[in-house]
C-alpha atoms as a PDB file:
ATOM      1  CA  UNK A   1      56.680   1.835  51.652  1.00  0.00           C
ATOM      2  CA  UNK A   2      56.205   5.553  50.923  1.00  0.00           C
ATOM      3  CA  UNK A   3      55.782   5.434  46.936  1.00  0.00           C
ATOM      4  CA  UNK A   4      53.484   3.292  45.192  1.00  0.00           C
ATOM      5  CA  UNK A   5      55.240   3.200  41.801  1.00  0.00           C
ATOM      6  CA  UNK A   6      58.955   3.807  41.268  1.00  0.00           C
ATOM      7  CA  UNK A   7      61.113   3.562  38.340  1.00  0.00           C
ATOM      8  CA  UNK A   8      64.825   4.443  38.732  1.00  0.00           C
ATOM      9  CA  UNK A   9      66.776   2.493  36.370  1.00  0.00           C
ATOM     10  CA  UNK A  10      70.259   3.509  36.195  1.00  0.00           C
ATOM     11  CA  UNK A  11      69.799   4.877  40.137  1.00  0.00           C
ATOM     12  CA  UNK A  12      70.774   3.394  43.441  1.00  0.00           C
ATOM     13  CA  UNK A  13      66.798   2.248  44.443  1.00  0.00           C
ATOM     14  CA  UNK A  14      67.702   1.902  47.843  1.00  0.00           C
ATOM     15  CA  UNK A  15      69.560   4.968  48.710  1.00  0.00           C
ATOM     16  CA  UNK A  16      67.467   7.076  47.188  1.00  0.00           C
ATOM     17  CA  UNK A  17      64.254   5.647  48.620  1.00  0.00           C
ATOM     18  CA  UNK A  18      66.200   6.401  52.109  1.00  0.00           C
ATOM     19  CA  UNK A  19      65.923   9.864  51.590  1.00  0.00           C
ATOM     20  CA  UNK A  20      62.573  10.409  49.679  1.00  0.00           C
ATOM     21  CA  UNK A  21      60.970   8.547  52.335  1.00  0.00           C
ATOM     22  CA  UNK A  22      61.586  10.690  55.176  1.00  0.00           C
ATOM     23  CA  UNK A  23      60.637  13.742  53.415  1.00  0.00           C
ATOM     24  CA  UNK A  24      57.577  12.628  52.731  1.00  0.00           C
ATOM     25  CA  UNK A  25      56.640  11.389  55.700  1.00  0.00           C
ATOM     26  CA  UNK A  26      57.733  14.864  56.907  1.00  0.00           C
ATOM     27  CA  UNK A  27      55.055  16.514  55.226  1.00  0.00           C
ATOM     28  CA  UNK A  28      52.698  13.760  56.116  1.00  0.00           C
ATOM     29  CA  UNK A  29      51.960  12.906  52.398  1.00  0.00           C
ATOM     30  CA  UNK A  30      52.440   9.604  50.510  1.00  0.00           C
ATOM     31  CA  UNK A  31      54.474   8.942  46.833  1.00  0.00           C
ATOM     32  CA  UNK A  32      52.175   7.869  43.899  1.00  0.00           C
ATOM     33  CA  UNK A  33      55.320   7.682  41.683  1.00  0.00           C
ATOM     34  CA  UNK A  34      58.834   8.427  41.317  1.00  0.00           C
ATOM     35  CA  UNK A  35      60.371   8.575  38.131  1.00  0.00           C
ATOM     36  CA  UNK A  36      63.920   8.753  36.565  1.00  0.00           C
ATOM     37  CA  UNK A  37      63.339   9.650  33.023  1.00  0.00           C
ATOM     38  CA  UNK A  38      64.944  12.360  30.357  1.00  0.00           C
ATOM     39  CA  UNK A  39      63.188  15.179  28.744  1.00  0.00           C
ATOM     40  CA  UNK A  40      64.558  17.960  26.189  1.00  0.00           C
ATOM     41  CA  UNK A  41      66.493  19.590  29.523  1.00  0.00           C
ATOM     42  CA  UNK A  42      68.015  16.262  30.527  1.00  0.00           C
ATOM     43  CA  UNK A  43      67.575  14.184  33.525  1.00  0.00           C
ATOM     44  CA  UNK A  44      64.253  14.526  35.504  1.00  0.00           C
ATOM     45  CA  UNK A  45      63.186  12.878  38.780  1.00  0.00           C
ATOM     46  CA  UNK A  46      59.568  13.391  38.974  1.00  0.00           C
ATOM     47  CA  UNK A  47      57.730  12.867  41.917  1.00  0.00           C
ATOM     48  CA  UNK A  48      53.701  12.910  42.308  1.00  0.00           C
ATOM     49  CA  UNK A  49      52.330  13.223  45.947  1.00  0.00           C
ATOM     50  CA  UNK A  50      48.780  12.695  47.602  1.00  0.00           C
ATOM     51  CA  UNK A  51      47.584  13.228  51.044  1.00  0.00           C
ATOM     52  CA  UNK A  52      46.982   9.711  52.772  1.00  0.00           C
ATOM     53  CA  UNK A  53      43.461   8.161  51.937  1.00  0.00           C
ATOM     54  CA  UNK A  54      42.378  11.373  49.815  1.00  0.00           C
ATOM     55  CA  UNK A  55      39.180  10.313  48.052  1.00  0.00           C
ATOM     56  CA  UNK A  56      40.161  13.031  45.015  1.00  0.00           C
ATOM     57  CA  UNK A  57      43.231  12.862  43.002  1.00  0.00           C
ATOM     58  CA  UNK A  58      45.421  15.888  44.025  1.00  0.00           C
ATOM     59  CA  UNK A  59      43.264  17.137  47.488  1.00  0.00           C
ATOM     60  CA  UNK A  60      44.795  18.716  49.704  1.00  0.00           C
ATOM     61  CA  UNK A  61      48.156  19.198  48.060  1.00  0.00           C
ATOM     62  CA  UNK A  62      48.876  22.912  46.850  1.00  0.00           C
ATOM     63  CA  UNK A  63      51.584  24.833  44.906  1.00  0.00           C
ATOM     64  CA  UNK A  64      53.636  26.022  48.322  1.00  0.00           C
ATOM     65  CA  UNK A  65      53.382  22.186  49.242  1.00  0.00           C
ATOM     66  CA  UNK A  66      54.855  20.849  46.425  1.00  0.00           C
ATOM     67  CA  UNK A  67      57.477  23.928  46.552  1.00  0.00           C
ATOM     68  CA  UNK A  68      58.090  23.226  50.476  1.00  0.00           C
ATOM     69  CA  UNK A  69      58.981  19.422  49.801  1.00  0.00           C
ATOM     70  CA  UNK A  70      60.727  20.080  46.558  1.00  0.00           C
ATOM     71  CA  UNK A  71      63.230  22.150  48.164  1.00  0.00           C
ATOM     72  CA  UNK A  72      63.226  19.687  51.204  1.00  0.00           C
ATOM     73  CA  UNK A  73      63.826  17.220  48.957  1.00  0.00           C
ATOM     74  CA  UNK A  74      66.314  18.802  46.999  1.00  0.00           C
ATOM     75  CA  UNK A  75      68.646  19.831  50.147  1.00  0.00           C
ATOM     76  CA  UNK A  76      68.978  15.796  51.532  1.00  0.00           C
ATOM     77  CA  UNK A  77      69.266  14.389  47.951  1.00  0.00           C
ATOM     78  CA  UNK A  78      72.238  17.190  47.683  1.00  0.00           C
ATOM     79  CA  UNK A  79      73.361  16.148  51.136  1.00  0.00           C
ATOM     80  CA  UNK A  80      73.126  11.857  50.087  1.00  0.00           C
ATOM     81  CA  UNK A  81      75.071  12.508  46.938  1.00  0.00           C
ATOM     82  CA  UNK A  82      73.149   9.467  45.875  1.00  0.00           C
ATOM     83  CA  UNK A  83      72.493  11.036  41.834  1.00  0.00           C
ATOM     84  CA  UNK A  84      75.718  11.723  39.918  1.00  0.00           C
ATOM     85  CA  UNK A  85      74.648  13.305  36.977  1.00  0.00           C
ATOM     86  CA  UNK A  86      72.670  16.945  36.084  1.00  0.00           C
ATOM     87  CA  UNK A  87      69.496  16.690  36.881  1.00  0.00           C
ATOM     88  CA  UNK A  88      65.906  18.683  37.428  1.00  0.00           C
ATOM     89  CA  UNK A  89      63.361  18.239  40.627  1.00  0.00           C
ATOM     90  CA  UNK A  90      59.737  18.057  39.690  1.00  0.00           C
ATOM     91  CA  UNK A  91      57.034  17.795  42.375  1.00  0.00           C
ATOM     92  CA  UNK A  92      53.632  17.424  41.581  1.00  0.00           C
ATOM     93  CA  UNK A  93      50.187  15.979  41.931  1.00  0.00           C
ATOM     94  CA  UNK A  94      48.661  13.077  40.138  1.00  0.00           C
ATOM     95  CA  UNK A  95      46.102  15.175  38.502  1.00  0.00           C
ATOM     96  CA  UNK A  96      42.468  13.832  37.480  1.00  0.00           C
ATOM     97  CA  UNK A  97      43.892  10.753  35.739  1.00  0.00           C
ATOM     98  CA  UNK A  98      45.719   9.293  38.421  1.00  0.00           C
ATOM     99  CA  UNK A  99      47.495   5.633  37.956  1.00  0.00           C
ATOM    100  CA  UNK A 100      45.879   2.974  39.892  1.00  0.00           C
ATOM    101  CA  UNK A 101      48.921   0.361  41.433  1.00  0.00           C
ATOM    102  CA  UNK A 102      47.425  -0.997  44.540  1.00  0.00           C
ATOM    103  CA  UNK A 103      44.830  -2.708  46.164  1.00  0.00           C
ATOM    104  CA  UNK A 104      43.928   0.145  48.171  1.00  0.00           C
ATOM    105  CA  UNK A 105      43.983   2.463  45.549  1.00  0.00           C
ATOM    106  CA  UNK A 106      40.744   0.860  43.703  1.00  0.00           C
ATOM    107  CA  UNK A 107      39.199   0.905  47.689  1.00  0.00           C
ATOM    108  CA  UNK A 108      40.073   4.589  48.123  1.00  0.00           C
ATOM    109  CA  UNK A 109      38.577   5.931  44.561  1.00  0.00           C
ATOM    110  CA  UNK A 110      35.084   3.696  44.855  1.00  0.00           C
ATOM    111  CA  UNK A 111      32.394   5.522  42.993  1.00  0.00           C
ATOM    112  CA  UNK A 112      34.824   7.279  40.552  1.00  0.00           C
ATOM    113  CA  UNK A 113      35.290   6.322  36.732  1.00  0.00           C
ATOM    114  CA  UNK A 114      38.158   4.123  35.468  1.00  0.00           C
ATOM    115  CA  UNK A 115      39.629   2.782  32.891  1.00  0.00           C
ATOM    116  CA  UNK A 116      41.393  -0.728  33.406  1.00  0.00           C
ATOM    117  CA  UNK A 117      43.579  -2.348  30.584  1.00  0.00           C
ATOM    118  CA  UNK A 118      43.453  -6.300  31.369  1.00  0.00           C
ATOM    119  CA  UNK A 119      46.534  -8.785  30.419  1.00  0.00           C
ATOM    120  CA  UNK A 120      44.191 -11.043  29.117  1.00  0.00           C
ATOM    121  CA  UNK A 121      40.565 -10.459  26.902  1.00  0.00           C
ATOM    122  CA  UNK A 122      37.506 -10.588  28.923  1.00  0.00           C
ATOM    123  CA  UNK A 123      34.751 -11.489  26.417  1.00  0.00           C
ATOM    124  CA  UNK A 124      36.878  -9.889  23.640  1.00  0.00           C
ATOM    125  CA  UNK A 125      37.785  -6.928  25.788  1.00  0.00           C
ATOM    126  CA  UNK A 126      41.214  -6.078  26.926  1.00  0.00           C
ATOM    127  CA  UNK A 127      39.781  -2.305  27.831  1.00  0.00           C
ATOM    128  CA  UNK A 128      36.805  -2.484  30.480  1.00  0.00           C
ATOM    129  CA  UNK A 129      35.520   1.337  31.327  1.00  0.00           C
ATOM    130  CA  UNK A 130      33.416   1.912  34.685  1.00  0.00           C
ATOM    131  CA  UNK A 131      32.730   3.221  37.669  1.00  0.00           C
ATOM    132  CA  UNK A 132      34.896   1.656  40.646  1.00  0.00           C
ATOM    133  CA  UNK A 133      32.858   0.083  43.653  1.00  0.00           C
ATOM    134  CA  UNK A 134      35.315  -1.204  45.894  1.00  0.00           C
ATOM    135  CA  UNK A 135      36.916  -4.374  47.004  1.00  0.00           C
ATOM    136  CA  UNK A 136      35.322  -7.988  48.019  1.00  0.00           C
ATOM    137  CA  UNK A 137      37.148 -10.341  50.170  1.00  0.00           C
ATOM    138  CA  UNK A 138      39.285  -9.861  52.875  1.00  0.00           C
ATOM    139  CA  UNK A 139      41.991 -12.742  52.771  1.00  0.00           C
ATOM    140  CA  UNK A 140      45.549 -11.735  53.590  1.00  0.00           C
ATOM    141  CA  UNK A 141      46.523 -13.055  49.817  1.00  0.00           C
ATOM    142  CA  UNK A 142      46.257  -9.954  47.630  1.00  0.00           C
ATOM    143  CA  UNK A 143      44.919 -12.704  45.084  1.00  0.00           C
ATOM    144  CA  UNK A 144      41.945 -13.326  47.704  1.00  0.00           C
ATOM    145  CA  UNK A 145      40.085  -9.817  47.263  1.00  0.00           C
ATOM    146  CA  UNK A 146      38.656  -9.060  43.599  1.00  0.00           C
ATOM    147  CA  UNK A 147      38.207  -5.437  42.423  1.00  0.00           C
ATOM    148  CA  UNK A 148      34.596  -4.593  41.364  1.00  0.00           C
ATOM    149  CA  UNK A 149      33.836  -2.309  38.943  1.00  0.00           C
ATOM    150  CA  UNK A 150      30.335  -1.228  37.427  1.00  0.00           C
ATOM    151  CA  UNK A 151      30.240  -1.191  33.495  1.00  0.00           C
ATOM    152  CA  UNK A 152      27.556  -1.459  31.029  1.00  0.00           C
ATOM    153  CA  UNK A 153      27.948  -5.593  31.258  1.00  0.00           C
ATOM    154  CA  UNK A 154      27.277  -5.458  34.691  1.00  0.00           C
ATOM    155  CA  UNK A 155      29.174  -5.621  37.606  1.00  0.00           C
ATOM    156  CA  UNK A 156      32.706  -6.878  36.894  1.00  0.00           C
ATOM    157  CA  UNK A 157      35.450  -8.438  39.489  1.00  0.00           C
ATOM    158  CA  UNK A 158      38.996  -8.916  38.636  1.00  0.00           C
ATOM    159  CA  UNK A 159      42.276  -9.653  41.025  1.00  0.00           C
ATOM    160  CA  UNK A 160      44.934  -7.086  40.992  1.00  0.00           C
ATOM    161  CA  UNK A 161      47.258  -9.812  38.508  1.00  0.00           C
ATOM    162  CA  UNK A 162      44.675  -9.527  36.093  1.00  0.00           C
ATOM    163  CA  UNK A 163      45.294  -6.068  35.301  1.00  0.00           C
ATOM    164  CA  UNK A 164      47.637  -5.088  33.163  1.00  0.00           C
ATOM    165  CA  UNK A 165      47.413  -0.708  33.834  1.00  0.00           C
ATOM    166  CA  UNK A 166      44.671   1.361  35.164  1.00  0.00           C
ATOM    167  CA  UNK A 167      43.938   5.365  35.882  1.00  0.00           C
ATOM    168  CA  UNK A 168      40.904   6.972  37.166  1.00  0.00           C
ATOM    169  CA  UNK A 169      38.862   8.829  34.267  1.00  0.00           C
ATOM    170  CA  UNK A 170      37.640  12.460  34.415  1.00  0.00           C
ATOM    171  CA  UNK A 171      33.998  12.402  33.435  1.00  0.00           C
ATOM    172  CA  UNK A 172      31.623  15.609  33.704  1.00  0.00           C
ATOM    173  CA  UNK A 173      29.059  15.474  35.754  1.00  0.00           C
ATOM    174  CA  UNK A 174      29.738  12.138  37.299  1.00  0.00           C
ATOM    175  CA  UNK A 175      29.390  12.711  40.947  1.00  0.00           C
ATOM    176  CA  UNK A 176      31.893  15.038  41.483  1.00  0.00           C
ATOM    177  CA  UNK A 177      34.375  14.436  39.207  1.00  0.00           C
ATOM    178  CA  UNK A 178      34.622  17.649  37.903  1.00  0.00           C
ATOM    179  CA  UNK A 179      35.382  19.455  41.343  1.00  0.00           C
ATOM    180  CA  UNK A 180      38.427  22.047  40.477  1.00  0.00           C
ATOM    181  CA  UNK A 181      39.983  21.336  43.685  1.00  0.00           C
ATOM    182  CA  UNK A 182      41.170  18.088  42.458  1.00  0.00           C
ATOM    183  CA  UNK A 183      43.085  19.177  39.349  1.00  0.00           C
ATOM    184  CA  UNK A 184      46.840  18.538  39.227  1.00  0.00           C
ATOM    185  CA  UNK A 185      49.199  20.867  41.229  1.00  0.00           C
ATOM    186  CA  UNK A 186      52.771  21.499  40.579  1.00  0.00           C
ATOM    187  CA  UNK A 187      55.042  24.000  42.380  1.00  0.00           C
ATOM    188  CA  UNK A 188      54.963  26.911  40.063  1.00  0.00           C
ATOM    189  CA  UNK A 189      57.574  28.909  37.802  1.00  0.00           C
ATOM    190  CA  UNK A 190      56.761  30.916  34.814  1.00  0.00           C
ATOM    191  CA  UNK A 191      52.921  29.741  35.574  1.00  0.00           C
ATOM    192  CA  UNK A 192      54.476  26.298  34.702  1.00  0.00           C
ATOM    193  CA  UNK A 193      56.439  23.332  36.769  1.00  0.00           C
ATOM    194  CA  UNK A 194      59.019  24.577  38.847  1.00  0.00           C
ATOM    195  CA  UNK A 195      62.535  23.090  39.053  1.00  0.00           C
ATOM    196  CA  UNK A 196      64.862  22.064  41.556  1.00  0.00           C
ATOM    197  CA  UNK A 197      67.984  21.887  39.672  1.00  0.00           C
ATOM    198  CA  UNK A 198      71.335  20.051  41.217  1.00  0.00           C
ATOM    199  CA  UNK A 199      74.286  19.851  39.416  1.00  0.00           C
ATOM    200  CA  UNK A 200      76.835  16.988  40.095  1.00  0.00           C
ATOM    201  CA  UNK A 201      80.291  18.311  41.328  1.00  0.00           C
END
């Protein structure tokens, strides 16, 4: 699986996984999400991107990237017919605050900031801010290996079911975190978001 987080109610998941997937691999980058949702235009699918085991939100992934696979993109979604009605094409980064869904996502951004919202109170606290150190345990069972993170209690473990959202948080001066290079990207138009529009025949 290419893309961490998909929602495409109303779509044909399948088919259109088909031919995301193979772009992406293409330009040898990985989905963080892929959305279906509406804005003032209309329909939008929104896609976010990230090089493979980049330790910074958005490295590596420019404007002419995100233009290069947008129009890739936009030709073999054409070509599947899979979307029926008007929609727009956005390709992007995650940006600084990028949505934590996996395992390997919380092993990837150790020694960043975060911000986890748990299902369930921990001592009172559904919201538990820190810095992410990693993973411990290395059972096959997802429910085996706890995420640690650092907060002012102390260090903290929780398994993935626990946790209800999570995104990395920009901090200043926290070891990097501030580095331009990892700001959102977006292929550009007007200085803005670019769009890949298809109309339905």
């Amino acid at each position: 699986m290419n893309v961490a987080h998909e929602q495409l109610q109303g779509l044909d998941r399948d088919r259109i996984l088909a031919v995301v997937e193979p772009v992406l691999r293409a330009h040898r980058v990985e989905g963080v999400e892929l959305l279906w949702r509406t804005d003032r235009a209309g329909w939008v699918l929104e896609l976010t991107i990230e090089r493979p085991e980049s330790q910074l939100p958005g490295a590596g992934i420019s404007v002419d990237l995100c233009t290069e696979i947008s129009r890739d993109l936009s030709r073999a979604l054409d070509v599947a017919d899979v979307i029926e009605p008007s929609y727009s094409l956005m390709v992007g980064s995650p940006g600084l605050d990028r949505a934590l869904y996996r395992l390997n996502d919380y092993r990837r951004f150790a020694g960043q900031h975060a911000k986890l919202k748990l299902k369930d109170p921990e001592d009172g606290q559904r919201v538990i801010r820190g810095v992410l150190n990693g993973l411990e345990g290395d059972g096959a069972d997802p429910e085996d290996q706890k995420i640690l993170i650092d907060t002012d209690r102390g260090l903290l473990s929780f398994s993935l079911s626990e946790i209800d959202s999570a995104r990395l948080e920009f901090v200043w001066n926290a070891g990097g975190r501030g580095d331009r290079d990892s700001r959102s990207r977006r292929a550009s138009s007007r200085g803005k978001q670019s769009r890949s529009s298809r109309r339905s025949r």
